[in-house]
PDB file of N, CA and C in Angstrom:
ATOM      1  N   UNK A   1      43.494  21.147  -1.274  1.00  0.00           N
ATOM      2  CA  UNK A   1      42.594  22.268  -1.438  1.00  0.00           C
ATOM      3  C   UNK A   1      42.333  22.868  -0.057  1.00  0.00           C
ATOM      4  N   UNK A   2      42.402  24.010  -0.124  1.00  0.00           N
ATOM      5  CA  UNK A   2      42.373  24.852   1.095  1.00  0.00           C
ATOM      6  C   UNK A   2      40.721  25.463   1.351  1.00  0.00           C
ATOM      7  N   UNK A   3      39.947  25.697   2.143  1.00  0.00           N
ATOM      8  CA  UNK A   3      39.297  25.973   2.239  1.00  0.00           C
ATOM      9  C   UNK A   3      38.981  27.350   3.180  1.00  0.00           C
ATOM     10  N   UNK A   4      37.881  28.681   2.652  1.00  0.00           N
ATOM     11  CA  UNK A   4      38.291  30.030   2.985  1.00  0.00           C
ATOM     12  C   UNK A   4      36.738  30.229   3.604  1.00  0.00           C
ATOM     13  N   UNK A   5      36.844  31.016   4.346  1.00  0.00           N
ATOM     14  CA  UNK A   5      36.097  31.234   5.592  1.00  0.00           C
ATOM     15  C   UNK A   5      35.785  32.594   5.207  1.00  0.00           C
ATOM     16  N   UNK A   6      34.236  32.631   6.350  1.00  0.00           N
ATOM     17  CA  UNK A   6      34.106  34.141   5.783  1.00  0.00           C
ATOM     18  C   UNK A   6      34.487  35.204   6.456  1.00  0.00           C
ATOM     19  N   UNK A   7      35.870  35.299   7.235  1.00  0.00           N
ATOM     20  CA  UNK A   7      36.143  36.023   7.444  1.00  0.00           C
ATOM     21  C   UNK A   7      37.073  36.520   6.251  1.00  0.00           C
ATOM     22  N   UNK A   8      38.060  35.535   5.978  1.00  0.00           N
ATOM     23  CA  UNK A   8      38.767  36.281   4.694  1.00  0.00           C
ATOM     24  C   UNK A   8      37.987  36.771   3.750  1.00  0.00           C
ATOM     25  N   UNK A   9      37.180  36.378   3.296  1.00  0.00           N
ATOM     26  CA  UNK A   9      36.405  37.050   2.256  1.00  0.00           C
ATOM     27  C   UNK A   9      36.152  38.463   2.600  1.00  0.00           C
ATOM     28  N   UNK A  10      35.259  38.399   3.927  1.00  0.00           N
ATOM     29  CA  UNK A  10      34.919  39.931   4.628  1.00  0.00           C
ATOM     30  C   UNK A  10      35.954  40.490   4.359  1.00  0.00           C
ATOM     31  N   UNK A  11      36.758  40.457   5.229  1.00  0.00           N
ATOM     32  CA  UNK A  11      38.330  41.338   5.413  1.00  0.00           C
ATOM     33  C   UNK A  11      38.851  41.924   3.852  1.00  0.00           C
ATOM     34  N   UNK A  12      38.958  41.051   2.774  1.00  0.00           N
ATOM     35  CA  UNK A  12      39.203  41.307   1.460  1.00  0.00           C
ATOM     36  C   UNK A  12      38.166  42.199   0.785  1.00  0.00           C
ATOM     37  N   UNK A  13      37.010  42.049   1.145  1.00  0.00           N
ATOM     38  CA  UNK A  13      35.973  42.862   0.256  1.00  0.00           C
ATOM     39  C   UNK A  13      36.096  44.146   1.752  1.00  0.00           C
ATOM     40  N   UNK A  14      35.952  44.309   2.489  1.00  0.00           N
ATOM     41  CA  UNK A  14      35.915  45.493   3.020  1.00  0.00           C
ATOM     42  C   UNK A  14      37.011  46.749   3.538  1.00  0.00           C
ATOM     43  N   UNK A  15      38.575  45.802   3.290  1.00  0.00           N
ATOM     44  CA  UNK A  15      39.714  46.321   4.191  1.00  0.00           C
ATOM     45  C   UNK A  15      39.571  47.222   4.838  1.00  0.00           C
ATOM     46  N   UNK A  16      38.740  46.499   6.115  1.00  0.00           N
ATOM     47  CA  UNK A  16      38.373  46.969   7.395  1.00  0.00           C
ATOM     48  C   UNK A  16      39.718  47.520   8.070  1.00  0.00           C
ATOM     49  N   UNK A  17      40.899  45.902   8.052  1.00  0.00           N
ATOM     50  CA  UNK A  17      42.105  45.968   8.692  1.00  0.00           C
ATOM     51  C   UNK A  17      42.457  45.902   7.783  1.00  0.00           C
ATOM     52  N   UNK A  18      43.951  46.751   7.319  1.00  0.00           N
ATOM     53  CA  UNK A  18      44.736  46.660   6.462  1.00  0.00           C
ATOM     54  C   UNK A  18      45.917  45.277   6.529  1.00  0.00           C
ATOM     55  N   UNK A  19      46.136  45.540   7.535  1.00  0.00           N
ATOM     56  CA  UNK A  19      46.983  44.077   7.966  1.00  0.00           C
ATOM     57  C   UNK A  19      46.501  42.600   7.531  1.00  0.00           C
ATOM     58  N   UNK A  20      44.969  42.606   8.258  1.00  0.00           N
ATOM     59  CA  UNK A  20      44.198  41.414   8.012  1.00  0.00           C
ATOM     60  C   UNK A  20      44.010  40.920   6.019  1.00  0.00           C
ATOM     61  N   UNK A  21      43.338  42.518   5.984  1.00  0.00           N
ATOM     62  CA  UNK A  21      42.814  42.049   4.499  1.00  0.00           C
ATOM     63  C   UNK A  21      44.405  41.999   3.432  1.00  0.00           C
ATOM     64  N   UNK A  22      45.473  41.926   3.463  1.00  0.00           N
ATOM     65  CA  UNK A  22      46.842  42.171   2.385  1.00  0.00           C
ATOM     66  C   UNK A  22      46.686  40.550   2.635  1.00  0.00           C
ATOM     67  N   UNK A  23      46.434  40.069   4.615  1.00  0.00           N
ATOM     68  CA  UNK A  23      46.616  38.373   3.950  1.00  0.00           C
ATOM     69  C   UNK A  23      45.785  38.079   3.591  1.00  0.00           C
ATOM     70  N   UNK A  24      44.084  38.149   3.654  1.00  0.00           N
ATOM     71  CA  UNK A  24      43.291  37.883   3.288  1.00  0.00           C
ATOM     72  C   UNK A  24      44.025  37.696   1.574  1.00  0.00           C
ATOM     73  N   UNK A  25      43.983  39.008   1.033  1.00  0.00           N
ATOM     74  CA  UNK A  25      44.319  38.869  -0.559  1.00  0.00           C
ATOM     75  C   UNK A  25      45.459  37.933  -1.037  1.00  0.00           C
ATOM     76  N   UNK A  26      46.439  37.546  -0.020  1.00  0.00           N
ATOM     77  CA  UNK A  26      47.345  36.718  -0.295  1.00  0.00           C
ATOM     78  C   UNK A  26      46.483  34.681  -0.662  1.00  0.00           C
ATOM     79  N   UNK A  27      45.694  34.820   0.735  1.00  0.00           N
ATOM     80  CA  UNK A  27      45.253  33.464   0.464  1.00  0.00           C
ATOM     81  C   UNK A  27      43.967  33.799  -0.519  1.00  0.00           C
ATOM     82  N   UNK A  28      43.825  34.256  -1.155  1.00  0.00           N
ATOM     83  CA  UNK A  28      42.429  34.439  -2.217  1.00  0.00           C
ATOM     84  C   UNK A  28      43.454  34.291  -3.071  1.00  0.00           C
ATOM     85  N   UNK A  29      44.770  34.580  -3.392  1.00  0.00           N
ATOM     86  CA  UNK A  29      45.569  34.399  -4.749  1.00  0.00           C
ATOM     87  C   UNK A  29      45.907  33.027  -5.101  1.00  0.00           C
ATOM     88  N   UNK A  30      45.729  32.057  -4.047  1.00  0.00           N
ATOM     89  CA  UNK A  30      46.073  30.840  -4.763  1.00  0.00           C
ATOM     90  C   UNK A  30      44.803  30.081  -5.272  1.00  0.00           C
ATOM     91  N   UNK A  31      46.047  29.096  -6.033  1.00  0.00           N
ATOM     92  CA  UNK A  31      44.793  28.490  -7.361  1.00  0.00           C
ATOM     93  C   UNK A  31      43.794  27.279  -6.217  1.00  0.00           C
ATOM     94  N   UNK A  32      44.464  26.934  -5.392  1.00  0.00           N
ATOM     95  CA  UNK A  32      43.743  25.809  -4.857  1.00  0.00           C
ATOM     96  C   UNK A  32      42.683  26.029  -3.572  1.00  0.00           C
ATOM     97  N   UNK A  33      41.419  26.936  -3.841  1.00  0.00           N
ATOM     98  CA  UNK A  33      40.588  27.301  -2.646  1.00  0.00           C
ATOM     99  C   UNK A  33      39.563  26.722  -3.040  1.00  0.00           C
ATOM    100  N   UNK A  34      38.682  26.493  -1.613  1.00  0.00           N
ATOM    101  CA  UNK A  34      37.347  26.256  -1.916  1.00  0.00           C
ATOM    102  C   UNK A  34      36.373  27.447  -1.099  1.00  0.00           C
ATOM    103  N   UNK A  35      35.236  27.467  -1.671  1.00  0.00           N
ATOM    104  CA  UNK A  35      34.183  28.916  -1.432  1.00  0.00           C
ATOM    105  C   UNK A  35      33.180  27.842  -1.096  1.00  0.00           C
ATOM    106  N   UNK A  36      32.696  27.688   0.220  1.00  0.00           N
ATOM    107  CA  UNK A  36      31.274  27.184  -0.015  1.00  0.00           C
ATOM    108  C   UNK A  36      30.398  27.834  -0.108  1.00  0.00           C
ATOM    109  N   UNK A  37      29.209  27.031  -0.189  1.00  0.00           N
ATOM    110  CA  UNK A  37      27.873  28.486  -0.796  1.00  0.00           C
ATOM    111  C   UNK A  37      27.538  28.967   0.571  1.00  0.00           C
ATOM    112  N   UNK A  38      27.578  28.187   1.311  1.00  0.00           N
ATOM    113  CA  UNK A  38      27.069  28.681   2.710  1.00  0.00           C
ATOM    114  C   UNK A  38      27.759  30.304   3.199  1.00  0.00           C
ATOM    115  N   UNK A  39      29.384  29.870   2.989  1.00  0.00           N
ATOM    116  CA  UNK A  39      30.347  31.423   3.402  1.00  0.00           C
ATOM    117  C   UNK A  39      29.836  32.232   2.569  1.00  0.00           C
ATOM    118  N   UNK A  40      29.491  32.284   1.086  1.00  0.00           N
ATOM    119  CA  UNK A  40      28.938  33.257   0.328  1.00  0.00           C
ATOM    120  C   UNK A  40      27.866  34.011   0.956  1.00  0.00           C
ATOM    121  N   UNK A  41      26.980  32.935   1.408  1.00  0.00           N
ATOM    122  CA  UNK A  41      25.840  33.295   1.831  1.00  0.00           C
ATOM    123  C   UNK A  41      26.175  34.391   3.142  1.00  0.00           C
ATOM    124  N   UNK A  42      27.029  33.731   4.268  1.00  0.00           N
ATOM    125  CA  UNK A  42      27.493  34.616   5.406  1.00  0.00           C
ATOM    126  C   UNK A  42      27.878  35.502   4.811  1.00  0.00           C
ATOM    127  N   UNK A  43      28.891  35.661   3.715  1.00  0.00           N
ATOM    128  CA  UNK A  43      29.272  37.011   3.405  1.00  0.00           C
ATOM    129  C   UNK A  43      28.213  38.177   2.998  1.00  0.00           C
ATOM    130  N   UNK A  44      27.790  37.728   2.666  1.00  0.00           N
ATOM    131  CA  UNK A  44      26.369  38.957   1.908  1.00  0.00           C
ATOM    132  C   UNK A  44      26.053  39.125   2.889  1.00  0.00           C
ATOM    133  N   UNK A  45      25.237  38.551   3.603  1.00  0.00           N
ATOM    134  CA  UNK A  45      24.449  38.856   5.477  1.00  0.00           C
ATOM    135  C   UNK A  45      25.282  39.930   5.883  1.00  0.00           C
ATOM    136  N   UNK A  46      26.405  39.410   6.178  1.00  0.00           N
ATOM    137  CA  UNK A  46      27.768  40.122   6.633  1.00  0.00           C
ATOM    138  C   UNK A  46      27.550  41.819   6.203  1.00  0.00           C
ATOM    139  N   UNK A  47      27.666  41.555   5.089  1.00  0.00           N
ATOM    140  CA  UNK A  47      28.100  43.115   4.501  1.00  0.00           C
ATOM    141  C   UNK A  47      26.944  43.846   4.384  1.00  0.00           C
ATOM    142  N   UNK A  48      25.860  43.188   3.891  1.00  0.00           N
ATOM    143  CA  UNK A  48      24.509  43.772   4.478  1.00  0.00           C
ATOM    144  C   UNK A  48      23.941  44.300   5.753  1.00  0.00           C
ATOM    145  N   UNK A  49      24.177  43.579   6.732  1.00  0.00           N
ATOM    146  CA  UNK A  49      24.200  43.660   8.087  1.00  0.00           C
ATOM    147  C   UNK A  49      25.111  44.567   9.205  1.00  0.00           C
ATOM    148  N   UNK A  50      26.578  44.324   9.029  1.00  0.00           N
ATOM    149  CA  UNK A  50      27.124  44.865   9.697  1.00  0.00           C
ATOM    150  C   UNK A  50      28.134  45.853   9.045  1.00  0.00           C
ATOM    151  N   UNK A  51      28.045  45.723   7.691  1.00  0.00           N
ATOM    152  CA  UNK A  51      28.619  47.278   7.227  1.00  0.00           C
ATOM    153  C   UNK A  51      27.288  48.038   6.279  1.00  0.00           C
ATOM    154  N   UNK A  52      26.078  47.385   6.624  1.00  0.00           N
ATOM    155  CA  UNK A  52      25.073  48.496   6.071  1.00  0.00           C
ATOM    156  C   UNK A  52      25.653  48.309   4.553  1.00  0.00           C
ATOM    157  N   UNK A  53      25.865  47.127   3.723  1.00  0.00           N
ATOM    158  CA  UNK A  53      26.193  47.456   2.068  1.00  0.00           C
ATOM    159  C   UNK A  53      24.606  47.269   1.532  1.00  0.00           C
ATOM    160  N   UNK A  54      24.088  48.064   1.194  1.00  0.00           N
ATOM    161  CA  UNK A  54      23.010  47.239  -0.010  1.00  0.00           C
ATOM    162  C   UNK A  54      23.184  46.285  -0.829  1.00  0.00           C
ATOM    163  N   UNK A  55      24.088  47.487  -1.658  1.00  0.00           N
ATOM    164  CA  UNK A  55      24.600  46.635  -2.901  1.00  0.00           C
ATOM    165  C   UNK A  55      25.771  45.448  -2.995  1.00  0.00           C
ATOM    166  N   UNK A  56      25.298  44.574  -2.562  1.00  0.00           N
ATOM    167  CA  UNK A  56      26.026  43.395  -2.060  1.00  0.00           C
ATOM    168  C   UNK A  56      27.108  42.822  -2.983  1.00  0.00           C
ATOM    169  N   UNK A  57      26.140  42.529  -4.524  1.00  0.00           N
ATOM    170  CA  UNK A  57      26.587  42.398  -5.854  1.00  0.00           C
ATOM    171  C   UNK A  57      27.594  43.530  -6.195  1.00  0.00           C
ATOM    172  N   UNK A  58      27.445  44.237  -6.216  1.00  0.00           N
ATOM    173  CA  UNK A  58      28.390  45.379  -6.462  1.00  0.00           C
ATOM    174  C   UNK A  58      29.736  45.148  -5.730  1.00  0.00           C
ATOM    175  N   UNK A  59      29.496  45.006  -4.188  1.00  0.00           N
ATOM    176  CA  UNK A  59      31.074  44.320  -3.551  1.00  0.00           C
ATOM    177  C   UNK A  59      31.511  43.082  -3.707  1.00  0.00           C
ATOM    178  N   UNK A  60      30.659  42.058  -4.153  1.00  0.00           N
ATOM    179  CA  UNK A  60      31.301  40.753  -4.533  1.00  0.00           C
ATOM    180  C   UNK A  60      31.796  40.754  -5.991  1.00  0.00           C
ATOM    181  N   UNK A  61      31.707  41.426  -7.030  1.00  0.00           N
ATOM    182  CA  UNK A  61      31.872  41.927  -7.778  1.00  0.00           C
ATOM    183  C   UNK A  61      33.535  41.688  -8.211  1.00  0.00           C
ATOM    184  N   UNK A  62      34.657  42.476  -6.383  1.00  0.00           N
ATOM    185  CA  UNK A  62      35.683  42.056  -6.124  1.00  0.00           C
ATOM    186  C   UNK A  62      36.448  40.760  -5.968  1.00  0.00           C
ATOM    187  N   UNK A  63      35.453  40.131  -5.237  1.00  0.00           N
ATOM    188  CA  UNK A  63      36.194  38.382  -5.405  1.00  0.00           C
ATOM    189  C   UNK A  63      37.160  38.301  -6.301  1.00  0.00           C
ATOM    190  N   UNK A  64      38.229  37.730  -6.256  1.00  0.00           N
ATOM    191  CA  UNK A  64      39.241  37.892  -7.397  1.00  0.00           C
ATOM    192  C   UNK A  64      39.490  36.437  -8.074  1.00  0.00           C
ATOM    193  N   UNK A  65      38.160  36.365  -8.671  1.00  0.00           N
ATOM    194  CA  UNK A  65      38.492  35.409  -9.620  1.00  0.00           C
ATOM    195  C   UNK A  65      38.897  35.174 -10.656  1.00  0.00           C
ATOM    196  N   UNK A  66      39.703  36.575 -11.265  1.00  0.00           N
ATOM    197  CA  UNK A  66      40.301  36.789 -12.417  1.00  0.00           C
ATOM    198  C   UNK A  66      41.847  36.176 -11.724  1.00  0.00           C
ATOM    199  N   UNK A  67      42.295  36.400 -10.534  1.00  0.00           N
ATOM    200  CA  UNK A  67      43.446  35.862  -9.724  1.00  0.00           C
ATOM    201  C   UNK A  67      44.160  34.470  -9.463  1.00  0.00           C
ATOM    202  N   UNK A  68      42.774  33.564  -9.330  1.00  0.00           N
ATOM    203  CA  UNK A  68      43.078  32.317  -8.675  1.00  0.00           C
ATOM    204  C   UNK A  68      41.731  31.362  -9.741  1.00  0.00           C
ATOM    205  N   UNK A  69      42.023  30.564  -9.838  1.00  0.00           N
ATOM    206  CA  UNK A  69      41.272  29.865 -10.488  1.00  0.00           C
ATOM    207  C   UNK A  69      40.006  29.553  -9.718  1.00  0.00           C
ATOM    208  N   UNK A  70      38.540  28.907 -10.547  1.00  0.00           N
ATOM    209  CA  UNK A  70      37.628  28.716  -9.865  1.00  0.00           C
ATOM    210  C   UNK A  70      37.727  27.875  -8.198  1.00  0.00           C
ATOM    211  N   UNK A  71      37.139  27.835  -7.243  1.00  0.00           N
ATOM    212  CA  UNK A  71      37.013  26.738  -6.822  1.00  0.00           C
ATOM    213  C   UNK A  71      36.503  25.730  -6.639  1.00  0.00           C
ATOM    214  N   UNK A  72      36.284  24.831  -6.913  1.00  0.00           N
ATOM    215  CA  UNK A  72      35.456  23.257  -7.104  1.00  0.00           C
ATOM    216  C   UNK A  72      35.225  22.764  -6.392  1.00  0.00           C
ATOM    217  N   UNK A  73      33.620  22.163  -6.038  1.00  0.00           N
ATOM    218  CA  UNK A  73      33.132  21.618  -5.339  1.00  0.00           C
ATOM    219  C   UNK A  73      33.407  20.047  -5.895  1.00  0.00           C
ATOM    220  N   UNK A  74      33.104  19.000  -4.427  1.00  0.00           N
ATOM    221  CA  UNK A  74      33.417  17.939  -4.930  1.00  0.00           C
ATOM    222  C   UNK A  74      32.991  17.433  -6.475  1.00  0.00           C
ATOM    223  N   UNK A  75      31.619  17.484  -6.562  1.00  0.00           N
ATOM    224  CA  UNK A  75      31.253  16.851  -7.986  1.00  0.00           C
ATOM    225  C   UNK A  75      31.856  17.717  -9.054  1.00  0.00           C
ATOM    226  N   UNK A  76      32.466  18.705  -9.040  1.00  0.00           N
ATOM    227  CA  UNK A  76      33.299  19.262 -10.301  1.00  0.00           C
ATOM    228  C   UNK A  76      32.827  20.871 -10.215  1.00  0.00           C
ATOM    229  N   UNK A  77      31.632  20.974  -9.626  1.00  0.00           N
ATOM    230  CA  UNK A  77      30.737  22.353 -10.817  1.00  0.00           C
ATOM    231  C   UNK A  77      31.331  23.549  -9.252  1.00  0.00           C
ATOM    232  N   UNK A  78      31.193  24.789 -10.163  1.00  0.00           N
ATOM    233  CA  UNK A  78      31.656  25.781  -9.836  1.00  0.00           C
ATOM    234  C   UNK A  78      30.770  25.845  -8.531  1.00  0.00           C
ATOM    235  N   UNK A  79      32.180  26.411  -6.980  1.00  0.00           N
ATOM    236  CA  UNK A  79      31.144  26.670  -6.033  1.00  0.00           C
ATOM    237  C   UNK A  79      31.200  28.425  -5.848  1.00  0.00           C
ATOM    238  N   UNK A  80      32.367  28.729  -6.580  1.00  0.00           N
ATOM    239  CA  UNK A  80      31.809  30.360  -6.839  1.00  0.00           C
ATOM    240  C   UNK A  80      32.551  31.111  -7.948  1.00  0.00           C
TER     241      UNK A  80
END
């Protein structure tokens, strides 16, 4: 299990860099990631903060979890 940082996330929800965010979307496509709540948490700050999003929900919205399967925290339950 691979674990994703919040920069990929950023990069994917904002394609700031086009370059950055195509890999960003590449490693969000596989089935084996983990999301901790903490990066979630950076991400919202993130997009709140330094791209001025309000609507935070509205851009996470994108996460592509129709793409890659959930990712699982150790005890089993969904970490996003």
């Amino acid at each position: 299990m691979n674990g994703v940082d919040t920069n990929i996330i950023g990069r994917f929800l904002t394609g700031d860099d086009p370059g950055q965010s195509e890999k960003a979307r590449a490693v969000l496509k596989r089935s084996d990631i983990f999301v901790a709540e903490m990066v979630m948490l950076e991400v919202e700050w993130v997009l709140r903060h330094a791209y001025s999003l309000r609507q935070t929900r509205r851009a996470a919205r994108y996460f592509p979890t129709t793409e890659s399967s959930f990712a699982r925290q150790r005890d089993g339950a969904n970490a996003w």
